[in-house]
C-alpha atoms as a PDB file:
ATOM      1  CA  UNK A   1       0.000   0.000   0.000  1.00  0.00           C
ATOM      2  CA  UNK A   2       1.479   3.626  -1.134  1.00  0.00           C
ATOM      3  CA  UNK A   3       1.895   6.236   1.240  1.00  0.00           C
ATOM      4  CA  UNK A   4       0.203   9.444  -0.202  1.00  0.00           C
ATOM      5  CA  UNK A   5       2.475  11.353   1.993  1.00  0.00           C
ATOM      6  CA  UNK A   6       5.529  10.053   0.859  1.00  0.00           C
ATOM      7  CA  UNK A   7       7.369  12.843  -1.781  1.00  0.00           C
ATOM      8  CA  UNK A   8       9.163   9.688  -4.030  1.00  0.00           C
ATOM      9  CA  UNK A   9       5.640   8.093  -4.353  1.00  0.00           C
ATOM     10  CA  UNK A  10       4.791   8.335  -8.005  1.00  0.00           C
ATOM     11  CA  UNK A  11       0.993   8.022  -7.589  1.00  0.00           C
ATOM     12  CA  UNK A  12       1.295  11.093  -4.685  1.00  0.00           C
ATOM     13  CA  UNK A  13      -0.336  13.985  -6.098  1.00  0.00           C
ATOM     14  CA  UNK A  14       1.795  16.263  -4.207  1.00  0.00           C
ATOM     15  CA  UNK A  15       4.432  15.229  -6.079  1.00  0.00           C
ATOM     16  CA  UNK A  16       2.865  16.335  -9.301  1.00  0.00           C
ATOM     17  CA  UNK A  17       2.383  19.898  -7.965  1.00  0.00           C
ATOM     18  CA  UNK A  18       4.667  22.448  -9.619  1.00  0.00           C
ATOM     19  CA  UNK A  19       7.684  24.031  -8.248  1.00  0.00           C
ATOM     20  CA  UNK A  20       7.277  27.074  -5.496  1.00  0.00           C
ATOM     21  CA  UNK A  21       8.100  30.184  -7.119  1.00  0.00           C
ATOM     22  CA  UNK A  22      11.599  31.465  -6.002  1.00  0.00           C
ATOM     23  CA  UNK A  23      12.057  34.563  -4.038  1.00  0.00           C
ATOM     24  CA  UNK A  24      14.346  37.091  -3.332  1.00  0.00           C
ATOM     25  CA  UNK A  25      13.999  39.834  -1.408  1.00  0.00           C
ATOM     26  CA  UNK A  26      15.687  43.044  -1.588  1.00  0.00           C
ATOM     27  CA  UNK A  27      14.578  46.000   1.171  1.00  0.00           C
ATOM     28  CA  UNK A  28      17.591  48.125   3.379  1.00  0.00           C
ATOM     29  CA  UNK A  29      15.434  47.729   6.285  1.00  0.00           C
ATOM     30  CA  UNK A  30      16.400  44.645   8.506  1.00  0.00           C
ATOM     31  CA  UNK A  31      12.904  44.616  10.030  1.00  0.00           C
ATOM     32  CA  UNK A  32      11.093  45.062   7.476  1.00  0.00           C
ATOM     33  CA  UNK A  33      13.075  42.014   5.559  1.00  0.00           C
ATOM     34  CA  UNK A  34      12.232  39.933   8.776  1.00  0.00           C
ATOM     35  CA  UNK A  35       8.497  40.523   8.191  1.00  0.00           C
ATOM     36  CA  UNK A  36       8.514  40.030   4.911  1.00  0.00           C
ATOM     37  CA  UNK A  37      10.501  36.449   5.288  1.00  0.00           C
ATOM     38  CA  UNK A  38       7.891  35.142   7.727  1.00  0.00           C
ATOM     39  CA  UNK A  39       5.439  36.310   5.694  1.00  0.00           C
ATOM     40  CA  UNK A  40       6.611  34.372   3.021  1.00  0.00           C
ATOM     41  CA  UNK A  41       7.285  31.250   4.629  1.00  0.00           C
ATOM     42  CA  UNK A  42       3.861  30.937   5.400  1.00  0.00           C
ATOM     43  CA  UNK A  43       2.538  31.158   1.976  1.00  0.00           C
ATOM     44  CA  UNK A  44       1.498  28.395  -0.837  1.00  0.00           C
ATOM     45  CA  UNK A  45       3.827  27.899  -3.461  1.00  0.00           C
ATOM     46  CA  UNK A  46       5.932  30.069  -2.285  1.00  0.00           C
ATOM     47  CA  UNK A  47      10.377  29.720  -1.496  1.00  0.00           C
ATOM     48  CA  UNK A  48      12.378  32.520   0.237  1.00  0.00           C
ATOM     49  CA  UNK A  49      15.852  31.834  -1.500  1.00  0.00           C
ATOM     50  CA  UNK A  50      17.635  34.497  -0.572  1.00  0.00           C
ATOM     51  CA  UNK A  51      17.763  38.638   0.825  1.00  0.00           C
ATOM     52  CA  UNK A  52      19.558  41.439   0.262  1.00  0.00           C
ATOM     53  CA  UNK A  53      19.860  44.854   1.673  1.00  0.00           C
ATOM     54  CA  UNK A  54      21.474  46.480  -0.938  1.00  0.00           C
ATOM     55  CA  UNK A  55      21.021  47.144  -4.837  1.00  0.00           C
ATOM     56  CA  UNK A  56      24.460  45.691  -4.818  1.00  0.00           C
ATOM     57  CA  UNK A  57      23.890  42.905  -3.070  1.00  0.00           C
ATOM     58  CA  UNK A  58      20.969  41.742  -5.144  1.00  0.00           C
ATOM     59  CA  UNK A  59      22.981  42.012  -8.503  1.00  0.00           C
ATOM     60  CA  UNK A  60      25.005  39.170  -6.797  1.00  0.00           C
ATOM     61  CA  UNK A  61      22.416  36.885  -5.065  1.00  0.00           C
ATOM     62  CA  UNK A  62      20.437  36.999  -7.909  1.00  0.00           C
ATOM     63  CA  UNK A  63      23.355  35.778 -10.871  1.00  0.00           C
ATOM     64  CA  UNK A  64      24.453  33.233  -7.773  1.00  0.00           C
ATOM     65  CA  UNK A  65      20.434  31.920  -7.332  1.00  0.00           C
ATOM     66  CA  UNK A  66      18.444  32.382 -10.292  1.00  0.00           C
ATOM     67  CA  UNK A  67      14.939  33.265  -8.141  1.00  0.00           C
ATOM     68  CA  UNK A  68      12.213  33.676  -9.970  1.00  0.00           C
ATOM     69  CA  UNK A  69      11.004  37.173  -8.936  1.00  0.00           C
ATOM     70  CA  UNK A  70      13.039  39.308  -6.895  1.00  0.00           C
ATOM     71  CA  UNK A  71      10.618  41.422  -4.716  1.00  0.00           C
ATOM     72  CA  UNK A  72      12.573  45.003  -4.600  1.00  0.00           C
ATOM     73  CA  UNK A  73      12.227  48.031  -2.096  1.00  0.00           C
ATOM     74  CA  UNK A  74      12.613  51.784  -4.356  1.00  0.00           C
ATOM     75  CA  UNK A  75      14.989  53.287  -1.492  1.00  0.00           C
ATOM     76  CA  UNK A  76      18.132  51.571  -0.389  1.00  0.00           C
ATOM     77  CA  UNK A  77      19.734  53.646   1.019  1.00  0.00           C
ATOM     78  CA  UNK A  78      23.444  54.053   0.112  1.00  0.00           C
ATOM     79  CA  UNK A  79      24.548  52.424  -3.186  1.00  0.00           C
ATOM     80  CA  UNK A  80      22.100  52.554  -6.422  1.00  0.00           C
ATOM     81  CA  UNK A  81      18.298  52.362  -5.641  1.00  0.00           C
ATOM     82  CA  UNK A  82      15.818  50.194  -6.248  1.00  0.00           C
ATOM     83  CA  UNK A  83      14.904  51.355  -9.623  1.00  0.00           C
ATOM     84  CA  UNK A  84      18.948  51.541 -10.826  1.00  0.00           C
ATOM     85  CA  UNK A  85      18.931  47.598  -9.701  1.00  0.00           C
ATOM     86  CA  UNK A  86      16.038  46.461 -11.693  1.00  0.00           C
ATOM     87  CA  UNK A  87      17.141  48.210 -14.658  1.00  0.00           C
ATOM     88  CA  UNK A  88      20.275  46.170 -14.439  1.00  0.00           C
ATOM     89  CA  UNK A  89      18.532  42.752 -13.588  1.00  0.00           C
ATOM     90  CA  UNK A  90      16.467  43.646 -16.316  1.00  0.00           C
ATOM     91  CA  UNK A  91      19.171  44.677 -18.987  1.00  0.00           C
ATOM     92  CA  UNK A  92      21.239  41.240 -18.119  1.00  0.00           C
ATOM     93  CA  UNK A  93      17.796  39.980 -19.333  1.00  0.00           C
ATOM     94  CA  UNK A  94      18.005  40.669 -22.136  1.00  0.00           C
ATOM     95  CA  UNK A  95      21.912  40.255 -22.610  1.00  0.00           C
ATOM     96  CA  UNK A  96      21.659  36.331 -21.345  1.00  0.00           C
ATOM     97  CA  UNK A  97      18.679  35.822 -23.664  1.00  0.00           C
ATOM     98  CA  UNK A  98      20.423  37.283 -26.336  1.00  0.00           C
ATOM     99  CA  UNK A  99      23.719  35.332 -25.590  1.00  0.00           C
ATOM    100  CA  UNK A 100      22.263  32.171 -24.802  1.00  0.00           C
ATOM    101  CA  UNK A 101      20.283  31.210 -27.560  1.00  0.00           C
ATOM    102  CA  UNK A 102      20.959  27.965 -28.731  1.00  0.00           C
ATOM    103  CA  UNK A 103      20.358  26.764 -24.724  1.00  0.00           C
ATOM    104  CA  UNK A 104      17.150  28.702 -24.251  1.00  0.00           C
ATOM    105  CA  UNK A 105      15.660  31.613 -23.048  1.00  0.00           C
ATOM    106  CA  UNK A 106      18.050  33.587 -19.953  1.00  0.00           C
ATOM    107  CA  UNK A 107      17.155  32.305 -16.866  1.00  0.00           C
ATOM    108  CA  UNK A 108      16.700  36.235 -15.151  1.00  0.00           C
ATOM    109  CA  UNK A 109      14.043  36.930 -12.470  1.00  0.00           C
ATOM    110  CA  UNK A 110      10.478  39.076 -12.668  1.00  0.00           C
ATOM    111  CA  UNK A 111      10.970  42.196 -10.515  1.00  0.00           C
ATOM    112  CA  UNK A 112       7.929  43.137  -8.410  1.00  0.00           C
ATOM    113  CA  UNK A 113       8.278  46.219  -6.630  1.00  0.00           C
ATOM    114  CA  UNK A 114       7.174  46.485  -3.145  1.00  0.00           C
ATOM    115  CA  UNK A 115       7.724  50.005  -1.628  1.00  0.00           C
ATOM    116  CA  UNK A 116       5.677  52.943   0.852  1.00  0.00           C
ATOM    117  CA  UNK A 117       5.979  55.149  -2.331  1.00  0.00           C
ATOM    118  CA  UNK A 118       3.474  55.679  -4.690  1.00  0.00           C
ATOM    119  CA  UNK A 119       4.122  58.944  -6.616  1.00  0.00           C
ATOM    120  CA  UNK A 120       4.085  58.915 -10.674  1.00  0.00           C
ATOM    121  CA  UNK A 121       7.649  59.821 -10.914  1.00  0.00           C
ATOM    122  CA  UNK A 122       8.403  56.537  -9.227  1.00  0.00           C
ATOM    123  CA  UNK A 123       5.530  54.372 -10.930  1.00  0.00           C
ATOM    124  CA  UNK A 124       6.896  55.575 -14.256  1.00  0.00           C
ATOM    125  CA  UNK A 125      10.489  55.291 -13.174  1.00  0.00           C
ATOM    126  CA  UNK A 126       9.696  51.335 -11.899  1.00  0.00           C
ATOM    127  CA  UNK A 127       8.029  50.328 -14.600  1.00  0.00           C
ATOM    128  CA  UNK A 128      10.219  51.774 -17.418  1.00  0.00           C
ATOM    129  CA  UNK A 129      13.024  50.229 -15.867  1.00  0.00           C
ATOM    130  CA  UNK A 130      11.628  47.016 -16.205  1.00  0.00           C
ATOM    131  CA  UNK A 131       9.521  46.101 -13.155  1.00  0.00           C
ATOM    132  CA  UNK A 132       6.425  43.644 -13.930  1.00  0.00           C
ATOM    133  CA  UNK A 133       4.742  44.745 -11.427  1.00  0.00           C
ATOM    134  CA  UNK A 134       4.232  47.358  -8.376  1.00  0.00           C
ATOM    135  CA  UNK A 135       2.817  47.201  -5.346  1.00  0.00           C
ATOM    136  CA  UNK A 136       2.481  49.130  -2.024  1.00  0.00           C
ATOM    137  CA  UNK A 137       3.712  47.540   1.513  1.00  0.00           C
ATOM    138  CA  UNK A 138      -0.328  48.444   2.850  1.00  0.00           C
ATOM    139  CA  UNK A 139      -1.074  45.318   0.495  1.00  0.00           C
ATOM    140  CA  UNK A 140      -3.134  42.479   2.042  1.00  0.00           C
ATOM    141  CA  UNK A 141      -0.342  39.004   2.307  1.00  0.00           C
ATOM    142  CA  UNK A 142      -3.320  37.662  -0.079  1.00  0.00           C
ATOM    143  CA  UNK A 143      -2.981  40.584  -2.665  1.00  0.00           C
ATOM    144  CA  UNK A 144       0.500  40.320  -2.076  1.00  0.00           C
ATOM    145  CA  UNK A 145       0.762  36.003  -3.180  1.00  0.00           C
ATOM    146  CA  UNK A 146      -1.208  36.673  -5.896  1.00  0.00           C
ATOM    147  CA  UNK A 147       1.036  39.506  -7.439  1.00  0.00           C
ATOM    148  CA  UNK A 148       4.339  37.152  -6.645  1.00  0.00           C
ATOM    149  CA  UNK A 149       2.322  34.514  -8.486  1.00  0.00           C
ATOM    150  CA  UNK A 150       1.387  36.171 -11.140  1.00  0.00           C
ATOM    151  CA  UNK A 151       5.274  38.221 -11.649  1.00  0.00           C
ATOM    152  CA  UNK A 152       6.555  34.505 -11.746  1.00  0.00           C
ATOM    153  CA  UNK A 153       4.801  34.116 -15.038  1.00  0.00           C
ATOM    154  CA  UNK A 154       5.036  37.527 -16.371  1.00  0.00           C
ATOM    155  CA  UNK A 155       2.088  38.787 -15.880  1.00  0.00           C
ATOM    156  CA  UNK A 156       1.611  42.635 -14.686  1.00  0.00           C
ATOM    157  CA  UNK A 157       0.817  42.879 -11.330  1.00  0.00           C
ATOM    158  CA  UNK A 158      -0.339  46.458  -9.323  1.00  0.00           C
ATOM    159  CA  UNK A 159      -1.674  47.826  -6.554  1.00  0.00           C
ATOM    160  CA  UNK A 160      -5.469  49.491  -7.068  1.00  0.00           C
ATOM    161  CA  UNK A 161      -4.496  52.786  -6.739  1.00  0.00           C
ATOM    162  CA  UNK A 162      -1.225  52.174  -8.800  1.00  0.00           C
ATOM    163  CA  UNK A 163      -3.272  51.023 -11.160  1.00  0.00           C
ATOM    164  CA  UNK A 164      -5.499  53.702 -10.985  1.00  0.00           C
ATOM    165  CA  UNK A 165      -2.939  56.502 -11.376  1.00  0.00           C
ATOM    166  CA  UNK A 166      -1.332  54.314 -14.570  1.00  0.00           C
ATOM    167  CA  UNK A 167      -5.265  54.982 -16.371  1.00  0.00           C
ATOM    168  CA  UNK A 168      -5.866  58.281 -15.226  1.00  0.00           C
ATOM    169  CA  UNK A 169      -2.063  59.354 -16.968  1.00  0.00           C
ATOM    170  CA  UNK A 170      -2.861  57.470 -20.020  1.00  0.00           C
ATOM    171  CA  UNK A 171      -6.307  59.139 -20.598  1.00  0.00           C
ATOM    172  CA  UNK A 172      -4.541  62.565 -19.364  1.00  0.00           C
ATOM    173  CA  UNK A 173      -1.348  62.340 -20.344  1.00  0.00           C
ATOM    174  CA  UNK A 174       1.463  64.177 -17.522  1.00  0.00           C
ATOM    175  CA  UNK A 175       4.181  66.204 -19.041  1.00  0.00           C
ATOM    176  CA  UNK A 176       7.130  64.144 -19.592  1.00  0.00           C
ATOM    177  CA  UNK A 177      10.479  65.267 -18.200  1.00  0.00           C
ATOM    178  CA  UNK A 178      14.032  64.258 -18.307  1.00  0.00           C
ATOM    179  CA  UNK A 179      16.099  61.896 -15.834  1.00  0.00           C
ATOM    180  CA  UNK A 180      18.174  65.850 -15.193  1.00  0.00           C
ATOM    181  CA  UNK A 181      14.770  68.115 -15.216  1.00  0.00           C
ATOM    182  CA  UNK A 182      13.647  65.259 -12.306  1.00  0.00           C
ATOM    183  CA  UNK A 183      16.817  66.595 -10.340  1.00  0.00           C
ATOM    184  CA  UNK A 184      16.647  69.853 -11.274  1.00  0.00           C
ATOM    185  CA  UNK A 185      13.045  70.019 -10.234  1.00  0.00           C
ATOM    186  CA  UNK A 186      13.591  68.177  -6.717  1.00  0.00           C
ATOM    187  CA  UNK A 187      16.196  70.516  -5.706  1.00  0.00           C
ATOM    188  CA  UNK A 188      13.798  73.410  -6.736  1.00  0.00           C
ATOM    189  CA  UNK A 189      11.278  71.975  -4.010  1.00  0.00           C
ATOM    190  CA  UNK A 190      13.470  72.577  -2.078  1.00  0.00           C
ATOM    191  CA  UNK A 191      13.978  76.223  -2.200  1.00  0.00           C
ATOM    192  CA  UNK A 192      17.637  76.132  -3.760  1.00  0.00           C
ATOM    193  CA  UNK A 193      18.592  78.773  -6.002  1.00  0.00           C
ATOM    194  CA  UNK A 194      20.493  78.238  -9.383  1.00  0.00           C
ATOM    195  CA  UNK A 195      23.899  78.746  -8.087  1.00  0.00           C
ATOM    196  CA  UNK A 196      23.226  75.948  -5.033  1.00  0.00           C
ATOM    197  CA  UNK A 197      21.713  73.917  -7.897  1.00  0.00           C
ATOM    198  CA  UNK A 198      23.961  73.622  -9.962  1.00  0.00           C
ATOM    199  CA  UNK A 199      26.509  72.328  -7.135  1.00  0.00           C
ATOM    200  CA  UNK A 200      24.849  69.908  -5.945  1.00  0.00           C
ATOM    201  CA  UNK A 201      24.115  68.521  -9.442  1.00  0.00           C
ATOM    202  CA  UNK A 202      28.088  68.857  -9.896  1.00  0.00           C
ATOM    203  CA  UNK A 203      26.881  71.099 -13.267  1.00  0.00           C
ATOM    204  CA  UNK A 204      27.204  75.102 -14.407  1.00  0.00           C
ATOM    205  CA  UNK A 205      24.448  77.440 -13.697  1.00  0.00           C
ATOM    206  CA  UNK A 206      23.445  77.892 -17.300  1.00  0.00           C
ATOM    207  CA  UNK A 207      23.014  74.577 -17.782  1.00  0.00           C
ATOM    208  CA  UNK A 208      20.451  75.005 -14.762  1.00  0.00           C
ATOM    209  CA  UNK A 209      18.994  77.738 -16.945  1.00  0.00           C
ATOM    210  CA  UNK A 210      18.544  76.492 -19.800  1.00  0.00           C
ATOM    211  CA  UNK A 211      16.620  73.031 -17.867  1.00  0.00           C
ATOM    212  CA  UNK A 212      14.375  75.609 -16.139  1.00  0.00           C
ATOM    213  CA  UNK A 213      13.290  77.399 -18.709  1.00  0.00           C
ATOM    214  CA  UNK A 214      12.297  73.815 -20.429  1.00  0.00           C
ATOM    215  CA  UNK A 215      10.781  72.298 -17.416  1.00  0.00           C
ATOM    216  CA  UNK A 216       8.721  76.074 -17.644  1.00  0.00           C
ATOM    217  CA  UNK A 217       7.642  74.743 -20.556  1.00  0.00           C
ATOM    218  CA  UNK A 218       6.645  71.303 -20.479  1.00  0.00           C
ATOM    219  CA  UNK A 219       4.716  72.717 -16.941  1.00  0.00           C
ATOM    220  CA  UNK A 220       3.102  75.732 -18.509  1.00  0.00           C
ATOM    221  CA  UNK A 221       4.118  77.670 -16.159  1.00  0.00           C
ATOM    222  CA  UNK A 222       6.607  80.992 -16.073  1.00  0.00           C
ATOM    223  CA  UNK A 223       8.048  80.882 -12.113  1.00  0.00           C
ATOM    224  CA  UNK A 224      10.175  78.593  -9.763  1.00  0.00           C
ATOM    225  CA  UNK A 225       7.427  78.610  -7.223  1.00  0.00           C
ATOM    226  CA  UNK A 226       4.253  77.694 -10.092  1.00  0.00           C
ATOM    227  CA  UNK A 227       6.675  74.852 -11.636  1.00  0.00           C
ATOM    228  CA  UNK A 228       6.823  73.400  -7.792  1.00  0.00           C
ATOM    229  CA  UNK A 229       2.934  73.587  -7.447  1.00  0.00           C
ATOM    230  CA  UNK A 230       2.402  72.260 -11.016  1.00  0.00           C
ATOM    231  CA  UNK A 231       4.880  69.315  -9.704  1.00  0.00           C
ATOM    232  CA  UNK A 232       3.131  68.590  -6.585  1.00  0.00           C
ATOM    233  CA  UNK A 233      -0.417  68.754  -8.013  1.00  0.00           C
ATOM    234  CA  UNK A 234       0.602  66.249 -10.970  1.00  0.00           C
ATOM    235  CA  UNK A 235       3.176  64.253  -8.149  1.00  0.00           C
ATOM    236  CA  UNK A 236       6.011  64.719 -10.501  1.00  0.00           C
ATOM    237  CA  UNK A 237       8.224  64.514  -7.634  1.00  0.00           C
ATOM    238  CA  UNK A 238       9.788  61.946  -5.821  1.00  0.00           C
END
């Protein structure tokens, strides 16, 4: 008589069940990581391989382990972000697909981002960078499986209100601004003046003209302190 709990039995229908989706999990905060592990452990179908708690450190664990998704915090404190390390997961992608033909598709992971911020600067940054998916951290662990689940096979995953913001831009398009006008804008909300500017963007102050007087334009509007509403009001900023 077969034991239907035993793994080797071939007539165990466990056995037929397909493998757990792979996991690793990037976020700077150790807590947070801790949560998020025994979270994880307790859900279906799902394996924990490996965590990181820098950009840096998830370039490596990920060529080393081959997860399936990697589940990726935006900020990361020192070192490239969250958005710098998914464009590179995502651009060795493409290079080991390209390279590696004749054995197959490249064996890179999904990146679902899980992060506090939900501003369209860092939607659009995520997602152009590669991401399959975004969600918040005030996700349900349900809403959370299903999104891991569904990144595994490629499949978009987002948040409601992620996903409302992505349908109200498309059907009202947000002026689209450079990687530098981003900068140049941030630092604006802050209250520095062109000369500060331009130091702490390690450029001259008439290149800082010249991006004002652009992002004035994409913005429609003709002062510092109307670009910074305009910003706000469409979440432009970080």
């Amino acid at each position: 008589m077969t034991d239907p709990t035993d793994p080797t039995d071939p007539t165990d229908p466990v056995g037929s069940r397909p493998a757990p989706v792979r996991i690793l999990v990037c976020d700077d905060h150790v807590v947070v990581r801790a949560g998020l592990l025994a979270l994880l452990d307790s859900a279906p179908g799902i394996e924990v391989v490996g965590e990181a708690g820098t950009g840096e450190e998830a370039l490596a664990l990920a060529a080393r382990l081959a997860p399936d998704v990697v589940l990726m915090d935006l900020q990361l404190g020192e070192g490239i972000d969250g958005v710098e390390t998914t464009r590179r997961l995502t651009a060795t992608a493409t290079a080991s697909a390209s390279a590696s033909a004749a054995a197959g598709p490249g064996r890179a992971p999904h990146v679902l981002v899980l992060t506090t911020y939900d501003t369209d600067a860092d939607i659009t940054r995520a997602i152009e960078a590669g991401a399959t998916g975004y969600l918040l951290k005030a996700e349900r662990p349900e809403e959370l499986f299903a999104a891991i689940h569904a990144a595994a096979q490629g499949r978009t995953a987002l948040s409601g209100p992620v996903a409302s913001r992505v349908m109200a831009n498309l059907r009202s398009p947000r002026p689209t601004l450079t990687d530098r006008e981003h900068d140049i804008l941030a630092q604006l909300a802050t209250g520095l003046g062109n000369r500060e500017i331009a130091r702490a963007l390690f450029i001259s102050e008439a290149t800082v003209k010249t991006h004002l007087r652009r992002i004035y334009d994409k913005l429609g509007v003709d002062t510092r302190a109307g670009a910074v509403a305009v910003a706000k009001e469409q979440r432009l900023l970080p």
